[in-house]
Protein backbone atom coordinates (compact mmCIF):
# COMPACT_ATOMS: atom_id res chain seq x y z
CA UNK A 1 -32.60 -78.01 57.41
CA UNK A 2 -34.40 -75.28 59.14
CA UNK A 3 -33.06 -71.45 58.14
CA UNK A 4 -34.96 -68.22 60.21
CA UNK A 5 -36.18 -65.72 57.84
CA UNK A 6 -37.21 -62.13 58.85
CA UNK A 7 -39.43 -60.23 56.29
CA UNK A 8 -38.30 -56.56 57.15
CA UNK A 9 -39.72 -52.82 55.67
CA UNK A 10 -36.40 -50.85 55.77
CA UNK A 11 -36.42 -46.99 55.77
CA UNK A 12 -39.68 -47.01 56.77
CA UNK A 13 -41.75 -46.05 60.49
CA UNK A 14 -44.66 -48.53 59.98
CA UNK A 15 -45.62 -51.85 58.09
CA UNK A 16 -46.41 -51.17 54.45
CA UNK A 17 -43.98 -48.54 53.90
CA UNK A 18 -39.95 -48.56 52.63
CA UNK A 19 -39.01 -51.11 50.71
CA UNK A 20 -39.06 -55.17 52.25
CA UNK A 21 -36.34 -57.17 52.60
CA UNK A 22 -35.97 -60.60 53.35
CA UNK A 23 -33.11 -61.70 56.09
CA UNK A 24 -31.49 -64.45 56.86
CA UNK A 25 -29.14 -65.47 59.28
CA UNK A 26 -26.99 -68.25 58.65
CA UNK A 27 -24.36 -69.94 61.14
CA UNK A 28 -21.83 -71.36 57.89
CA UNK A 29 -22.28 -70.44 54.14
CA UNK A 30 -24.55 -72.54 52.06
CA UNK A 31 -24.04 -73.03 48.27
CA UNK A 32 -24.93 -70.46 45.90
CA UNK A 33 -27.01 -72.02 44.27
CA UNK A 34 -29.27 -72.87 47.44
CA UNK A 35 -28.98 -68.80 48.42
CA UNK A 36 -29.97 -67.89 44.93
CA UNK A 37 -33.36 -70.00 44.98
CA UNK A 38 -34.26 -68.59 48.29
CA UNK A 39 -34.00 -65.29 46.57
CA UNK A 40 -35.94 -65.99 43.85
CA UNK A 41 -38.63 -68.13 46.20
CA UNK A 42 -38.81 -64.91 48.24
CA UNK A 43 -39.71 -62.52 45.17
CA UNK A 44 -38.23 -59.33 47.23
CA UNK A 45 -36.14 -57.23 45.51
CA UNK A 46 -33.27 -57.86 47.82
CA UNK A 47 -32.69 -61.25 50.25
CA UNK A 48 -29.79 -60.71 52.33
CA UNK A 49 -27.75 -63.38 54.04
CA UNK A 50 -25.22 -63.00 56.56
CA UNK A 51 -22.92 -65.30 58.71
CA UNK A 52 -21.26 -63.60 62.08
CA UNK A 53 -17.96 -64.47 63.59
CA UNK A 54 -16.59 -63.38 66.37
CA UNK A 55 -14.75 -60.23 64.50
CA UNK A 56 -16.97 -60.02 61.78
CA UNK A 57 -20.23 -60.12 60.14
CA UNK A 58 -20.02 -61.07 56.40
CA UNK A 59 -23.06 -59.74 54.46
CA UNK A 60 -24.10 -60.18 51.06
CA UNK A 61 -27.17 -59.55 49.08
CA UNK A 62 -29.47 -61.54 46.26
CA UNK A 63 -32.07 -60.41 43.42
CA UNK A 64 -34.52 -62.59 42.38
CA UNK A 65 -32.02 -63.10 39.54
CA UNK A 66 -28.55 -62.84 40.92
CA UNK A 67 -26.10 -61.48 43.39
CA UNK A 68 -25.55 -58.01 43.73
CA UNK A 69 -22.19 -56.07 44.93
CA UNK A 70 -24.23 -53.77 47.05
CA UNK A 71 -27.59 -53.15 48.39
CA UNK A 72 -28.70 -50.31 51.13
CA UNK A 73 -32.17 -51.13 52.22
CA UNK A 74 -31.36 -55.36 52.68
CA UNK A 75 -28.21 -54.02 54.45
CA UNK A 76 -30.35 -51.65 56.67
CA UNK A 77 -32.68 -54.85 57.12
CA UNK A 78 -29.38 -56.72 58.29
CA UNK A 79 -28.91 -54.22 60.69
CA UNK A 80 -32.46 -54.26 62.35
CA UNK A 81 -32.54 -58.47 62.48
CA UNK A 82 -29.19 -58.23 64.56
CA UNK A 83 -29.85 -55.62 66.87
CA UNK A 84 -33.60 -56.44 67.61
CA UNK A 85 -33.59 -60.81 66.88
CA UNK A 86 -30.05 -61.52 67.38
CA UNK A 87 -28.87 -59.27 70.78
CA UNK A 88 -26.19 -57.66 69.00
CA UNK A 89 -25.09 -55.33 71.83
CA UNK A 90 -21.92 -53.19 69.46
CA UNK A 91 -23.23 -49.36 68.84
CA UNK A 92 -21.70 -50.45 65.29
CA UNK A 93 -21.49 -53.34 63.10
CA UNK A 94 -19.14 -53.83 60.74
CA UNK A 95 -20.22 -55.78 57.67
CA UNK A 96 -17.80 -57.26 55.06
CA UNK A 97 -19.25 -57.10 51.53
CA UNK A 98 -18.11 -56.99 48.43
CA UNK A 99 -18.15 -53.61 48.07
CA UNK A 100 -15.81 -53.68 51.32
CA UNK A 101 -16.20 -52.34 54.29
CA UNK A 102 -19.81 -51.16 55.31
CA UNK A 103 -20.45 -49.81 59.00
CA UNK A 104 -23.94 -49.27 60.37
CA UNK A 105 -24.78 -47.28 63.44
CA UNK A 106 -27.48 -47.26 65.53
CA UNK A 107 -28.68 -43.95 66.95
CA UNK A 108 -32.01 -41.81 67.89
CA UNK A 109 -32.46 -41.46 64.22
CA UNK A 110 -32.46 -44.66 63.18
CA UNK A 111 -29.92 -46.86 61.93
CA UNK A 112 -26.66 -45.01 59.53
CA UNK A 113 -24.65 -46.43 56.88
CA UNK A 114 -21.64 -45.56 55.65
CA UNK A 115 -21.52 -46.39 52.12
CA UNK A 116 -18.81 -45.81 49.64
CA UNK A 117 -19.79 -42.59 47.52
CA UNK A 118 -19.56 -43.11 43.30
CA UNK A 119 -19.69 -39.94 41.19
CA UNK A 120 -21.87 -40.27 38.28
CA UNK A 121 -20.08 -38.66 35.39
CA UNK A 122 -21.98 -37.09 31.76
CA UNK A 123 -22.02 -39.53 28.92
CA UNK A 124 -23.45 -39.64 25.82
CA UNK A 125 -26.91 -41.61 26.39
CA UNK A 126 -27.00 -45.22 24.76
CA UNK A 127 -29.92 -45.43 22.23
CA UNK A 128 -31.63 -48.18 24.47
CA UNK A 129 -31.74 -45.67 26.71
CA UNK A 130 -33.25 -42.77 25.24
CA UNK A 131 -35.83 -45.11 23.95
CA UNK A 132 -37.06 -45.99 27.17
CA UNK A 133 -37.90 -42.83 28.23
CA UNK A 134 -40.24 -42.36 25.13
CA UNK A 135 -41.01 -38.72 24.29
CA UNK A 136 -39.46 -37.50 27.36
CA UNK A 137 -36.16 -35.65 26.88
CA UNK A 138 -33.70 -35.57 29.29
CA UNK A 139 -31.90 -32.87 31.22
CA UNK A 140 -28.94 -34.92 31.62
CA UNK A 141 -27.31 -38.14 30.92
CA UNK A 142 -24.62 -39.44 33.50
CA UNK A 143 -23.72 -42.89 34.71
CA UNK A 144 -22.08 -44.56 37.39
CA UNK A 145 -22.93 -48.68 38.31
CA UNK A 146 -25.72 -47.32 37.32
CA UNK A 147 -27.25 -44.82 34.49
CA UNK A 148 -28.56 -41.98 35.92
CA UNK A 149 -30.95 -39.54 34.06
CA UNK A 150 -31.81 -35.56 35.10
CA UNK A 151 -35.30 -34.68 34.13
CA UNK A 152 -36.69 -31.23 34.05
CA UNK A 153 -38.90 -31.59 37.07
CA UNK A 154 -40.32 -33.67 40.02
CA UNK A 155 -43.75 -34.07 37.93
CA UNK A 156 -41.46 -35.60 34.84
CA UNK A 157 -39.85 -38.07 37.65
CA UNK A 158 -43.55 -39.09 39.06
CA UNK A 159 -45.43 -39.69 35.82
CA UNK A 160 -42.67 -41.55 34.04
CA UNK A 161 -43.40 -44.59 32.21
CA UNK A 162 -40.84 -46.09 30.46
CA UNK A 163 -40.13 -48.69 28.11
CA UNK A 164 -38.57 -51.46 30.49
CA UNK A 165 -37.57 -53.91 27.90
CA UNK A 166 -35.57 -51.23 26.12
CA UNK A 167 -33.67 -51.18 29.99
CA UNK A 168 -33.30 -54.31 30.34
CA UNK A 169 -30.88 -54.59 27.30
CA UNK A 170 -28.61 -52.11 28.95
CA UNK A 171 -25.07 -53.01 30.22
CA UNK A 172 -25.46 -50.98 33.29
CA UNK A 173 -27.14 -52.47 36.79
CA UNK A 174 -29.66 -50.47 36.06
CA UNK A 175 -31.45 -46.60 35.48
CA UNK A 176 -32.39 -44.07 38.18
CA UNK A 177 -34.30 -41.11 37.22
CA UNK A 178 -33.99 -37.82 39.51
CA UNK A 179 -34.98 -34.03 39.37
CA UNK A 180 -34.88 -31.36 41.75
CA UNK A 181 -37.64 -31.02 44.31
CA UNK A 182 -39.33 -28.49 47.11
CA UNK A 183 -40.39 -30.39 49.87
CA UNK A 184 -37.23 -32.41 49.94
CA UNK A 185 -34.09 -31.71 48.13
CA UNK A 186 -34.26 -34.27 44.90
CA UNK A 187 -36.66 -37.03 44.16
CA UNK A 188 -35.82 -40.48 42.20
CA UNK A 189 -37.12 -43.56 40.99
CA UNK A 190 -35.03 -46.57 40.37
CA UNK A 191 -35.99 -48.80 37.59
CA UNK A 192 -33.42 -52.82 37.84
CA UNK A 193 -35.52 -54.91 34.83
CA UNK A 194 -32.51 -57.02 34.55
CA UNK A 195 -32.44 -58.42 37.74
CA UNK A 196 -35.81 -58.97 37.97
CA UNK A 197 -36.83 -55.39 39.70
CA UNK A 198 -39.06 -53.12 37.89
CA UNK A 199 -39.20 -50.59 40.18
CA UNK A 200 -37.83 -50.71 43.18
CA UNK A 201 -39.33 -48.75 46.26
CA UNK A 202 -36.15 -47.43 47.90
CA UNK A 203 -32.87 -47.61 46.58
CA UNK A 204 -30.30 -47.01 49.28
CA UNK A 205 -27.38 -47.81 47.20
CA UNK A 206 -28.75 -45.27 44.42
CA UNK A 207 -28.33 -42.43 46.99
CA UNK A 208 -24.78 -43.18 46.65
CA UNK A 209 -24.80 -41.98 43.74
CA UNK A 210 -27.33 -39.24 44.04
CA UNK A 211 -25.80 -37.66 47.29
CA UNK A 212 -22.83 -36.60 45.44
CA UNK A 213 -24.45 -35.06 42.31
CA UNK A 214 -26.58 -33.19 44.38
CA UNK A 215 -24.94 -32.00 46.88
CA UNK A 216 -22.33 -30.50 44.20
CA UNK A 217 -25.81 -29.14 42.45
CA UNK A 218 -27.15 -27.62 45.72
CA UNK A 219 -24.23 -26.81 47.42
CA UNK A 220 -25.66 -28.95 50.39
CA UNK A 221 -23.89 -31.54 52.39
CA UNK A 222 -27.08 -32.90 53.89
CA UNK A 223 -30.10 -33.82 51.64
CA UNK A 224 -33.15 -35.65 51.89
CA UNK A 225 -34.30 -37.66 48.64
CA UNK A 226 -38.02 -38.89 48.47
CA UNK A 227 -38.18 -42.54 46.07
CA UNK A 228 -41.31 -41.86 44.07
CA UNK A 229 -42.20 -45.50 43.70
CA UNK A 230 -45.81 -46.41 44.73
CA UNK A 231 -44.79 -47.67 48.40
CA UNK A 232 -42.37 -44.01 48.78
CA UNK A 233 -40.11 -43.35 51.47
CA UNK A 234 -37.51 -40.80 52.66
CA UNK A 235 -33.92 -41.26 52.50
CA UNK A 236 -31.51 -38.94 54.19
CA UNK A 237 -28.26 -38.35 53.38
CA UNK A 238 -24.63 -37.00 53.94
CA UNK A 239 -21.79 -36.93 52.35
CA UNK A 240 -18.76 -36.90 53.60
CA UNK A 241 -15.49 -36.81 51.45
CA UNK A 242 -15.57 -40.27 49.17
CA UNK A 243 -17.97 -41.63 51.89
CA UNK A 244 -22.17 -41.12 52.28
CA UNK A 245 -23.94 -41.72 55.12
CA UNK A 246 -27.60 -43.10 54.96
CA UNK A 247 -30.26 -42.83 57.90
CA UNK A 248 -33.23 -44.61 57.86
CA UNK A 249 -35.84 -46.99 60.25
CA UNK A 250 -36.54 -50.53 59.95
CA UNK A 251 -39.47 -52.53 61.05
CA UNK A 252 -40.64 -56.49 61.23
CA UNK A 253 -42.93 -57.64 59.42
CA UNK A 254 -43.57 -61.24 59.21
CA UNK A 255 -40.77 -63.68 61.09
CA UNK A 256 -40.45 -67.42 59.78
CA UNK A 257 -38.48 -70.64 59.11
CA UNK A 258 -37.60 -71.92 55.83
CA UNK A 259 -37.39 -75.77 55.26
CA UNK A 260 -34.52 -77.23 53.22
């Protein structure tokens, strides 16, 4: 068996930037197993398949380690593979997930996503936690499907090291750490050790978490977050009621076949 793979950079303008994904179309579902070992052959922090029917396309996403319930940059990937590989013709597609419903549309700007918005509410921080950021003490401790962690400033976000084996014991999918920023609105890096993901480059799915907060912190509907990982990348962002909407480019960069 032969399978097409597309390595893509999503919310990025050129090779080497965003975050990669691996895509691959599929004309029937194989077993899990088989999907999870591509995943973890792959390495990427996100492999997404996807099978397309004539009403539908039905999307879902792997780690190295398992399957996740959402993903923004592998879904942005999607995207990109069907309108540029595929001749998807639709101004929208219409992905079923299983976090429901996800629409991308294509425009100047890119590609946008509506993505169900989650409000990260204040908690008192596990221990694990706390002892991950070492000396560093937080501004604030919230969590949604993920823990999410206020720092003081956008120097405390970029020099963070933490203790990732203290993370990876968490319950949670995973930490993001944010502050406030000048040249964009907020900055964040996203830290998954228990699904195999240090740090990952761009975290689409954590700016549905992070739209919200800040846009109730700076009174701002639209923002633009900057992912502080090592590749970086701009993300921006609406929100709109219980929904946020992600913009971002795509681009190839290697285009394959897998053998089964």
């Amino acid at each position: 068996m032969k399978i097409k793979i597309y390595q893509v950079d999503a919310f990025a303008s050129c090779v080497f930037e965003g975050n990669p994904a691996a895509v691959c179309p599929l004309d029937e579902w194989l077993d899990d197993e088989i999907l999870q070992k591509i995943a973890e052959e792959n390495n990427l922090s996100e492999t997404a398949f996807f099978v397309c029917s004539p009403l539908e396309v039905q999307l879902r996403w792997f780690t190295p380690r398992e399957e996740v319930d959402l993903c923004g940059h592998a879904t942005l990937a999607a995207a990109h593979v069907l309108y540029k590989h595929l001749g998807f013709k639709s101004p929208q597609v219409k992905f079923q997930t299983k976090s429901g419903e996800l629409i991308v549309t294509k425009n100047e700007s890119g590609f946008s996503m509506d993505f169900p918005a989650s409000y990260p509410e204040i908690i008192d921080a596990p221990s694990d936690l706390l002892a991950g950021l070492g000396e560093i003490v937080p501004k604030q401790v919230m969590a949604s499907f993920d823990y999410v962690i206020v720092l003081d400033s956008e120097e405390d976000v970029k020099h963070l090291k933490p203790d990732l084996s203290m993370w990876s014991k968490l319950d949670l999918r995973g930490v993001v750490v944010t502050a406030a920023a000048n040249k964009v609105d907020f900055v964040s890096r996203c830290f998954f050790p228990k699904l195999g993901v240090d740090e990952d480059p761009i975290t689409g799915s954590a700016h549905c978490e992070l739209t919200p907060y800040w846009s109730s912190q700076l009174n701002l509907p639209s923002l633009k977050g900057r992912q502080l990982s090592k590749r970086s990348g701009i993300v921006s962002c609406e929100l709109r009621g219980e929904r946020v909407i992600l913009t971002g480019n795509a681009v190839d960069y290697m285009a394959g076949e897998i053998f089964i």
